[in-house]
N, C-alpha and C. Protein backbone atom coordinates (compact mmCIF):
# COMPACT_ATOMS: atom_id res chain seq x y z
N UNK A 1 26.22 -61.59 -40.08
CA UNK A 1 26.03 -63.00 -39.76
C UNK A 1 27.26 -63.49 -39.01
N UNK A 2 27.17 -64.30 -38.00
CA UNK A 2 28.17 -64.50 -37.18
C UNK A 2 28.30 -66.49 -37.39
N UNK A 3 28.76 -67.29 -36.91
CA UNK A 3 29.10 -68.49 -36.92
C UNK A 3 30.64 -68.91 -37.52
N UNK A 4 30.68 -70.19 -38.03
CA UNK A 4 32.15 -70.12 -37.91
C UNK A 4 32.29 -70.45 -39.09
N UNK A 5 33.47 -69.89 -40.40
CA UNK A 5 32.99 -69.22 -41.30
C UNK A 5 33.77 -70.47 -42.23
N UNK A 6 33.48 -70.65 -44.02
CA UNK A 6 34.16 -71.66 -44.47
C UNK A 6 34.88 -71.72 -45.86
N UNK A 7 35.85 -72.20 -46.06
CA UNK A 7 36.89 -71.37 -47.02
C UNK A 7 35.64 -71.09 -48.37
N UNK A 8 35.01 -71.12 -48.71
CA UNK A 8 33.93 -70.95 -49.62
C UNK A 8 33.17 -69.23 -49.52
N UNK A 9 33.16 -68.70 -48.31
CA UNK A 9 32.06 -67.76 -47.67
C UNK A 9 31.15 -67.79 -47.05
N UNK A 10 30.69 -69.15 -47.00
CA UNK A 10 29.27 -69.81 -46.26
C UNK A 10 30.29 -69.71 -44.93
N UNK A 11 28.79 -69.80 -43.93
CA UNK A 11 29.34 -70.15 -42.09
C UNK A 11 28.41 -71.34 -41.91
N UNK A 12 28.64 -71.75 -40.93
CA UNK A 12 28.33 -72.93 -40.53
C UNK A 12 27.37 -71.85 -39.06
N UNK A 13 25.97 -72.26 -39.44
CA UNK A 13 24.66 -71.28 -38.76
C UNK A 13 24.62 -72.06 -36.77
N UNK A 14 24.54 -73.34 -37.57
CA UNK A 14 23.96 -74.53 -36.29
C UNK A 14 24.43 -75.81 -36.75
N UNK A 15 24.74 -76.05 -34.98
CA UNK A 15 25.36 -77.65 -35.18
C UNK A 15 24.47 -78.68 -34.24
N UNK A 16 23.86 -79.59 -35.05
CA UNK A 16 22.80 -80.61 -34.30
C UNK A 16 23.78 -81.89 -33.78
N UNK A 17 23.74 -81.99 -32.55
CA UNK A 17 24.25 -83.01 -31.90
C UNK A 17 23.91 -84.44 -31.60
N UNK A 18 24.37 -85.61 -32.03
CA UNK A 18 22.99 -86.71 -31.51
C UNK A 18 23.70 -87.33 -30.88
N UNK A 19 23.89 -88.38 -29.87
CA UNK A 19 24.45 -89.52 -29.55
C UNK A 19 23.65 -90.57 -29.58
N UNK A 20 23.67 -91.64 -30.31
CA UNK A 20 22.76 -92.88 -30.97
C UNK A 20 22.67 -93.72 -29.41
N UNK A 21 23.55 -93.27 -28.34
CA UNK A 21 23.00 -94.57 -27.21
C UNK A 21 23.28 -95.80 -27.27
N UNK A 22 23.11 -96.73 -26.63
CA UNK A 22 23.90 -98.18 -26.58
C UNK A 22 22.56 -98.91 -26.07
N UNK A 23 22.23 -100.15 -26.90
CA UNK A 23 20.89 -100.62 -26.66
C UNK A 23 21.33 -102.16 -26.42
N UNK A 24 20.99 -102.79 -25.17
CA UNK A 24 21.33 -104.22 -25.06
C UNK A 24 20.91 -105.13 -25.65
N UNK A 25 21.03 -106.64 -25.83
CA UNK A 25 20.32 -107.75 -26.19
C UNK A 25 18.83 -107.71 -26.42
N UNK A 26 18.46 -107.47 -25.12
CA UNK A 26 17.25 -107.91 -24.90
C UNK A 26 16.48 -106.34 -25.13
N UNK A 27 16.97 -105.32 -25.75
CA UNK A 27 16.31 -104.53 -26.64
C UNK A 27 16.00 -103.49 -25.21
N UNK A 28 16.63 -103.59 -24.38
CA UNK A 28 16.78 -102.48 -23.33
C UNK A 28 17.64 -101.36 -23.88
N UNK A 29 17.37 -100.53 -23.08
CA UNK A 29 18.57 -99.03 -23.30
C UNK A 29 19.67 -99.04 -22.11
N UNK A 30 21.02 -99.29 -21.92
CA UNK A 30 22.05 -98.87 -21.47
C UNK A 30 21.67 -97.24 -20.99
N UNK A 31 22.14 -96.95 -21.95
CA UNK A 31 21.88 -95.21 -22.15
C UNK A 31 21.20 -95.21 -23.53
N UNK A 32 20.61 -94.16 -23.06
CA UNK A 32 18.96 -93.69 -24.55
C UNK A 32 19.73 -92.68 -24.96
N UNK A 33 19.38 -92.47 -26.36
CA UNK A 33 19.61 -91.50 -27.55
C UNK A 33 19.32 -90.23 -27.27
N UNK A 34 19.87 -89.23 -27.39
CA UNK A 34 19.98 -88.47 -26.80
C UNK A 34 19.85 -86.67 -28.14
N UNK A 35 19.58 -85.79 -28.63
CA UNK A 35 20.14 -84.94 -29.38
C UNK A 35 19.55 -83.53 -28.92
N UNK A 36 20.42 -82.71 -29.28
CA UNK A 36 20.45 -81.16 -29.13
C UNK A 36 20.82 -80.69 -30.19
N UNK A 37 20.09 -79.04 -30.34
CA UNK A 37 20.34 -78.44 -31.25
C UNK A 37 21.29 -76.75 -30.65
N UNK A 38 22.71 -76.22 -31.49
CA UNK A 38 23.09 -74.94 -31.08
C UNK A 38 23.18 -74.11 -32.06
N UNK A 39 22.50 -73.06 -31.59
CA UNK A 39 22.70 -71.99 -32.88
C UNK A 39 23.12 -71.51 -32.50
N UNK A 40 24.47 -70.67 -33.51
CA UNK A 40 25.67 -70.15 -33.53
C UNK A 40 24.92 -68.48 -33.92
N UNK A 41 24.04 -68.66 -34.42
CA UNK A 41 23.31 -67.16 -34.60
C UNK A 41 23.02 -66.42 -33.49
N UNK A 42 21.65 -66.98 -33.03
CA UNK A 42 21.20 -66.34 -31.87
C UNK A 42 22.02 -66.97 -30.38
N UNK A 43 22.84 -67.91 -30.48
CA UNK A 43 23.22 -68.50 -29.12
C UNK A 43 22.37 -69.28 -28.14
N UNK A 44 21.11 -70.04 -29.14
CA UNK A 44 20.81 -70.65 -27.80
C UNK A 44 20.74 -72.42 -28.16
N UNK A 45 20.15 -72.81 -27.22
CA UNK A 45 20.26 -74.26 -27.27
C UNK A 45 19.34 -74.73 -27.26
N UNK A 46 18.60 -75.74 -27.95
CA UNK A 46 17.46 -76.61 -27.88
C UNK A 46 17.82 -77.89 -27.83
N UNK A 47 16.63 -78.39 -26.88
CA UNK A 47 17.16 -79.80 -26.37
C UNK A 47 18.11 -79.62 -24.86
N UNK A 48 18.33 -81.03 -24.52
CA UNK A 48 18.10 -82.02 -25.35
C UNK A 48 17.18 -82.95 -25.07
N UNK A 49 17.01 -83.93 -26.26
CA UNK A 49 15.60 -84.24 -25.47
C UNK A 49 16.20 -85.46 -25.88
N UNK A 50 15.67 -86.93 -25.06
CA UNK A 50 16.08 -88.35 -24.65
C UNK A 50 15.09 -89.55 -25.16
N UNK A 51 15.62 -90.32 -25.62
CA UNK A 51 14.88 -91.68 -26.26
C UNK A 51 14.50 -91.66 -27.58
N UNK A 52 14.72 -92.52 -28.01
CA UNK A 52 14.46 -92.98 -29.31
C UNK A 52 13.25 -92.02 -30.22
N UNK A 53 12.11 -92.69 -29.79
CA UNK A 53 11.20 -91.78 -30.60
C UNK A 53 11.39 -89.90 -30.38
N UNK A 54 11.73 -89.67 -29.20
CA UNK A 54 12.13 -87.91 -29.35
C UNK A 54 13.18 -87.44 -29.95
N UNK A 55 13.82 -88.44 -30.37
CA UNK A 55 15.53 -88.04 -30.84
C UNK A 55 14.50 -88.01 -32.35
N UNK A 56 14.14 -89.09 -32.90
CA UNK A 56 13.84 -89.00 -34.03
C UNK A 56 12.91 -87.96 -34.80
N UNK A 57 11.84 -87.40 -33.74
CA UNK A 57 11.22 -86.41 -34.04
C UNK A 57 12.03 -85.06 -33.95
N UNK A 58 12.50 -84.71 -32.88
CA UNK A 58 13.49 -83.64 -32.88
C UNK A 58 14.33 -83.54 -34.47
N UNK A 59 14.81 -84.59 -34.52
CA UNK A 59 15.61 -84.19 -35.36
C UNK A 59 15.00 -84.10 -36.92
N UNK A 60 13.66 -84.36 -37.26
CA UNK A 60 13.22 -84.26 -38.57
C UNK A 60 12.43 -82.58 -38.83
N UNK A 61 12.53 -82.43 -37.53
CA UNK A 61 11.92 -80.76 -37.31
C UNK A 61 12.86 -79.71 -36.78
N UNK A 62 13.62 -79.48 -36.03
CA UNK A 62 14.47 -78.90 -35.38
C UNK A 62 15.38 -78.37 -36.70
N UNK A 63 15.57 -78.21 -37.51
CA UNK A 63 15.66 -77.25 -38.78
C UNK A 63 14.76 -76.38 -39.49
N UNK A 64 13.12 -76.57 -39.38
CA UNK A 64 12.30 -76.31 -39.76
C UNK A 64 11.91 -75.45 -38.57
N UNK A 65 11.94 -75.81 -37.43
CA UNK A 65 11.24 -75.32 -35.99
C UNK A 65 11.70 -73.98 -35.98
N UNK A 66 13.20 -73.97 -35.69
CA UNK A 66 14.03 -73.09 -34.81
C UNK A 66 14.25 -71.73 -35.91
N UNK A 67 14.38 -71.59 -36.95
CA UNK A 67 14.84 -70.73 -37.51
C UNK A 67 13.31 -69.75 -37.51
N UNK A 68 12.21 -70.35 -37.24
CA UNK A 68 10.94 -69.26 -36.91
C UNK A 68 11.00 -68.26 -35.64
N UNK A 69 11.90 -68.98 -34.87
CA UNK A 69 11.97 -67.96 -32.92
C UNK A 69 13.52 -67.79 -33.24
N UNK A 70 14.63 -68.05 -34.05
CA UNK A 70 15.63 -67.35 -34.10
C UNK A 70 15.31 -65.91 -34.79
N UNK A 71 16.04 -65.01 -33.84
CA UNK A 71 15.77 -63.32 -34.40
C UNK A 71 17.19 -63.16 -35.40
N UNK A 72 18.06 -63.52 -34.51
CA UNK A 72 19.64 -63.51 -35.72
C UNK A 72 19.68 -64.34 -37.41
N UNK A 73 18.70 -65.41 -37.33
CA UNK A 73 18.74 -66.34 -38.27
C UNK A 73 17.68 -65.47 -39.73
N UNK A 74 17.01 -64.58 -39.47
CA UNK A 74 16.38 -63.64 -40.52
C UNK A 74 16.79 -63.17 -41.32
N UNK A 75 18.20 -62.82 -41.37
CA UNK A 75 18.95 -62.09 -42.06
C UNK A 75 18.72 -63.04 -43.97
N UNK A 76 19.13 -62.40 -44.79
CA UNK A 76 18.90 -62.93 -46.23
C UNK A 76 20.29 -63.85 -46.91
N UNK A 77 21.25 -64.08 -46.02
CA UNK A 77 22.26 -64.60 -46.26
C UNK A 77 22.42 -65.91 -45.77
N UNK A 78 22.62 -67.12 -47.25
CA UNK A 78 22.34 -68.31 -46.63
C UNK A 78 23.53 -69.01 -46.00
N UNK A 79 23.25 -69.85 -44.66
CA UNK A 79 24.63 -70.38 -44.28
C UNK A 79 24.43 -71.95 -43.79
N UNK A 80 25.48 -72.33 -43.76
CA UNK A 80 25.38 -73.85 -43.84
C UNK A 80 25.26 -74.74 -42.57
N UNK A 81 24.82 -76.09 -42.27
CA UNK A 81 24.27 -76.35 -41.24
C UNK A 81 25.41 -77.55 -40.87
N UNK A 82 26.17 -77.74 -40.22
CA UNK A 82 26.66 -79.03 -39.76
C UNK A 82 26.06 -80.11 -39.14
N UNK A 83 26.20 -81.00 -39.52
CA UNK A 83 24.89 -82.27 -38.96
C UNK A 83 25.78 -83.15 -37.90
C-alpha cells in the first residue's frame, strides 16, 4: 500500500478537495464550488466537477464510487481518507 503514511500505521489512501466558491447578494456565483477527488493508490484524479448541486453529489458518492475502478485500492489493508 502506498500513500502518505501516519504515526499510527494507517496512510492517508485519498484526499477530496472542495473549494465552497463565493456567492453574491443577489444569490449569483462569483466563482461556483468546485471539488475533486486524488487517489494516492492508483494515481488518478476524479473531477472536478463545478456548481453547487455537482459538488454536493460528488461528494456524497465519490468514496463509495471510486474504490470499485481503483485496482491499487483492493488490497485488505485499511487506510485513512483526508477530507
Amino acid at each position: 500500500m502506498t500513500g502518505y503514511p501516519l504515526p499510527d500505521g494507517r496512510h492517508i489512501t485519498g484526499v477530496l478537495t472542495v473549494a465552497l466558491g463565493r456567492q453574491l447578494k443577489g444569490g449569483t456565483w462569483a466563482e461556483h464550488p468546485r471539488a475533486k477527488y486524488e487517489c494516492l493508490l492508483c494515481r488518478t484524479v476524479e473531477g472536478p466537477v463545478v456548481g453547487a448541486t455537482a459538488v454536493t453529489a460528488f461528494n456524497q458518492t465519490i468514496r463509495i464510487t471510486h474504490p470499485a475502478s481503483c485496482h491499487q485500492g483492493r488490497a485488505t489493508q485499511q487506510g485513512a481518507q483526508a477530507a
